[in-house]
Protein backbone atom coordinates (compact mmCIF):
# COMPACT_ATOMS: atom_id res chain seq x y z
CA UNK A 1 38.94 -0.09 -22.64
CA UNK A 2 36.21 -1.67 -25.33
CA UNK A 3 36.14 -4.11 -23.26
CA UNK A 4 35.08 -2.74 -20.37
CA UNK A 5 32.54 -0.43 -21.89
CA UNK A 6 31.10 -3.84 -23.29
CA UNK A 7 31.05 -5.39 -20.49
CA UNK A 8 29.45 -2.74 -18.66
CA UNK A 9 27.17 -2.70 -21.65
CA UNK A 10 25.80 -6.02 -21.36
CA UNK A 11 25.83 -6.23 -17.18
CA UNK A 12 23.21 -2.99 -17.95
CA UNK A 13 20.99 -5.08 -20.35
CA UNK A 14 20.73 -8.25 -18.11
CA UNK A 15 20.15 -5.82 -15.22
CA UNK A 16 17.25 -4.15 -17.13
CA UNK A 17 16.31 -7.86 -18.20
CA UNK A 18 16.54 -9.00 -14.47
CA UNK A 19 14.02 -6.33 -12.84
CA UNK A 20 11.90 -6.44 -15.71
CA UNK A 21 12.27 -2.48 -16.89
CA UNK A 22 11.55 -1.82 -20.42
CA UNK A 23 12.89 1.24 -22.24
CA UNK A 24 9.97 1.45 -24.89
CA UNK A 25 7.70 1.25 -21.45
CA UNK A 26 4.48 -0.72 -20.92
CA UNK A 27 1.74 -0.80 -24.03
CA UNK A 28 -1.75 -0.76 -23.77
CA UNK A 29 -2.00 -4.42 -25.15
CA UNK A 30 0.48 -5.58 -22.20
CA UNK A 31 -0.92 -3.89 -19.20
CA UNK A 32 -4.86 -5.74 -20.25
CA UNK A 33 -2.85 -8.65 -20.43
CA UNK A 34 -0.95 -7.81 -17.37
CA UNK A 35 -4.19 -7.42 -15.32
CA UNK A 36 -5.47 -10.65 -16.77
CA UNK A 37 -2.49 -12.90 -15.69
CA UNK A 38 -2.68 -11.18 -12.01
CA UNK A 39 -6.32 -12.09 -11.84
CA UNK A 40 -4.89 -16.00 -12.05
CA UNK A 41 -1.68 -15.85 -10.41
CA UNK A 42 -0.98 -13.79 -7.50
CA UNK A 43 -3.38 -11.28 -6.69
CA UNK A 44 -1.78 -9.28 -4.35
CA UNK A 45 0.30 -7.19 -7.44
CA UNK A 46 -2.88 -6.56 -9.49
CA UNK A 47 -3.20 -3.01 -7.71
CA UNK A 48 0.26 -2.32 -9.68
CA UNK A 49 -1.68 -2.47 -13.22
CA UNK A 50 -4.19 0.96 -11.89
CA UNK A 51 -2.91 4.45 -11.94
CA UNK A 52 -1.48 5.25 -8.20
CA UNK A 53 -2.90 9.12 -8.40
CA UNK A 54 -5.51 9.03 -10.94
CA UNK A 55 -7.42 5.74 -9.93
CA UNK A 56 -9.95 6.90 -6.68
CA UNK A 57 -9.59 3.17 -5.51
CA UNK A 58 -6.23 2.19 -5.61
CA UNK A 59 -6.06 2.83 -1.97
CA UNK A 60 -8.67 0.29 -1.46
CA UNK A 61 -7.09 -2.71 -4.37
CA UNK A 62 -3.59 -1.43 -2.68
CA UNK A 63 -4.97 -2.55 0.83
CA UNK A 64 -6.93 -5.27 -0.18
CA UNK A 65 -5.66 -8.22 -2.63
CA UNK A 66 -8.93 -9.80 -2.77
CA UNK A 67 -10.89 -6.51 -3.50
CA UNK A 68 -11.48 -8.74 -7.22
CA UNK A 69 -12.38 -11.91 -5.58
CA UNK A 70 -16.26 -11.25 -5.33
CA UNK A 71 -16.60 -10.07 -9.60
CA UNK A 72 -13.69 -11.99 -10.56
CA UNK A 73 -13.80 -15.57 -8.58
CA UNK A 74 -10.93 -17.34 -8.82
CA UNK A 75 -10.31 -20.14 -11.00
CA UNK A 76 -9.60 -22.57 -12.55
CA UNK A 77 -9.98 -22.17 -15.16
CA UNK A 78 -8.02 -18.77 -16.34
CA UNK A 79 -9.27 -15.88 -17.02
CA UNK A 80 -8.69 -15.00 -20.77
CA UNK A 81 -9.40 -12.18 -23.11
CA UNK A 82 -10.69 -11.92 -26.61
CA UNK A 83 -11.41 -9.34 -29.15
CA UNK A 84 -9.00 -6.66 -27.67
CA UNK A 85 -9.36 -3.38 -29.49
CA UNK A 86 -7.12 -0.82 -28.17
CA UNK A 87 -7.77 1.91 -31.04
CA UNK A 88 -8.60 4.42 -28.32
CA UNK A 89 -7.02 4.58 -24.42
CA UNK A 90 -10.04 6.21 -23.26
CA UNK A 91 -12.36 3.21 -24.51
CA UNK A 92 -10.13 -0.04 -24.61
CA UNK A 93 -12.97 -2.82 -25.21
CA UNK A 94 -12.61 -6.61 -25.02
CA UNK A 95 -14.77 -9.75 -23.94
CA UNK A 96 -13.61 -11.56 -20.66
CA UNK A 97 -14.26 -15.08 -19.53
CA UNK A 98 -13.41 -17.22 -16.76
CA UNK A 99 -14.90 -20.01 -14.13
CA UNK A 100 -17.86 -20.95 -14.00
CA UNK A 101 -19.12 -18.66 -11.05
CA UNK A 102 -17.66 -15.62 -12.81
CA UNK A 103 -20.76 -15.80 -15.46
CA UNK A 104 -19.27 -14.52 -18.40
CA UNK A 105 -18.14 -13.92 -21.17
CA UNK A 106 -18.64 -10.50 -20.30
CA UNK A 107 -18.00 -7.04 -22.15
CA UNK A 108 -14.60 -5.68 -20.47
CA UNK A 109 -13.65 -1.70 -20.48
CA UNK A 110 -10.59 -0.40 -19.54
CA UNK A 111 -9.69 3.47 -19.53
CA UNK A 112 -5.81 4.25 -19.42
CA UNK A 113 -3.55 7.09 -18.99
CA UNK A 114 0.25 7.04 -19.52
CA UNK A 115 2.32 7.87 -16.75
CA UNK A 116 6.17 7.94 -18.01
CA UNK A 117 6.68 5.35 -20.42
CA UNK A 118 4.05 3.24 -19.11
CA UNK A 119 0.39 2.91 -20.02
CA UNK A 120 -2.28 2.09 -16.56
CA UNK A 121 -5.71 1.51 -15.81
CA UNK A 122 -7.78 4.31 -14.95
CA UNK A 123 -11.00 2.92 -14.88
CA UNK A 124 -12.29 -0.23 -15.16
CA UNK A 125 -16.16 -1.36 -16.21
CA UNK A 126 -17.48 -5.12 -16.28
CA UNK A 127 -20.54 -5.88 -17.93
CA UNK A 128 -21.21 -1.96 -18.80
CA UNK A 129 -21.00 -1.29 -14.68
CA UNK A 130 -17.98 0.66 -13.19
CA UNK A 131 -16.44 -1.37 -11.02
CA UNK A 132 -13.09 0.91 -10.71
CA UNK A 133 -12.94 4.69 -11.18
C-alpha cells in the first residue's frame, strides 16, 4: 500500500513538472520575465502573460501575435531587463533594451493583478506611454 501511495505521489509531481503548474503560482518577478522571453521566442503565447478579463486588449494581443512587433521589433539581439523593482504590483518599474530598431533602453511599467495563484499584466507602459490597458 506505501507503495502505491508513493508511486502515485511522485507520477503527481512529474505530472505537475510536465505541464508546468506550480503550487506557490506565478510571482511578479517571473511573469516580467515571462513576457520578456515571449518577446524573443515565440510570440504567439505572449497574450498568456495579460489578464484575460481585466486587460481591455487582450482580445486584440489574443488575435494578433505580432500586435508587439511594431514597439518591440524583433531581434537579435534579446530583449533583456534590468533594474526590476517589484515593491508595488500597481507600479512594477524596470529598464528594457533590445535591437537596434527598438531604441532603447527604455523605462518599462507593468501593472499586475493576481488571479488565483498567479500574478498578470494589467497594464503595460513603454517609455512613460500606455501601450496596454
Amino acid at each position: 500500500m506505501k507503495r502505491k501511495l508513493l508511486l502515485a505521489g511522485l507520477a503527481a509531481m512529474l505530472a505537475l513538472a510536465f505541464w508546468g503548474c506550480s503550487l506557490l503560482g506565478v510571482s511578479i518577478e517571473d511573469r516580467v520575465y515571462a513576457f520578456v522571453a515571449g518577446l524573443n521566442g515565440d510570440r504567439s503565447t505572449l497574450y498568456q502573460n495579460f489578464h484575460p478579463t481585466e486587460t481591455s486588449y487582450y482580445p486584440a494581443i489574443l488575435a494578433a501575435p505580432a500586435y508587439f512587433d511594431i514597439l518591440f521589433p524583433p531581434g537579435p539581439p534579446d530583449y533583456t531587463i534590468s533594474g526590476l523593482d517589484t515593491s508595488d504590483p500597481r507600479n512594477v518599474t524596470a529598464s528594457i533594451d533590445g535591437p537596434a530598431g527598438f531604441g532603447g533602453p527604455l523605462a518599462i511599467t507593468f501593472r499586475m493583478l493576481k488571479m488565483g495563484n498567479d500574478w498578470l499584466i494589467e497594464e503595460l507602459d513603454l517609455g512613460g506611454v500606455n501601450i496596454v490597458q
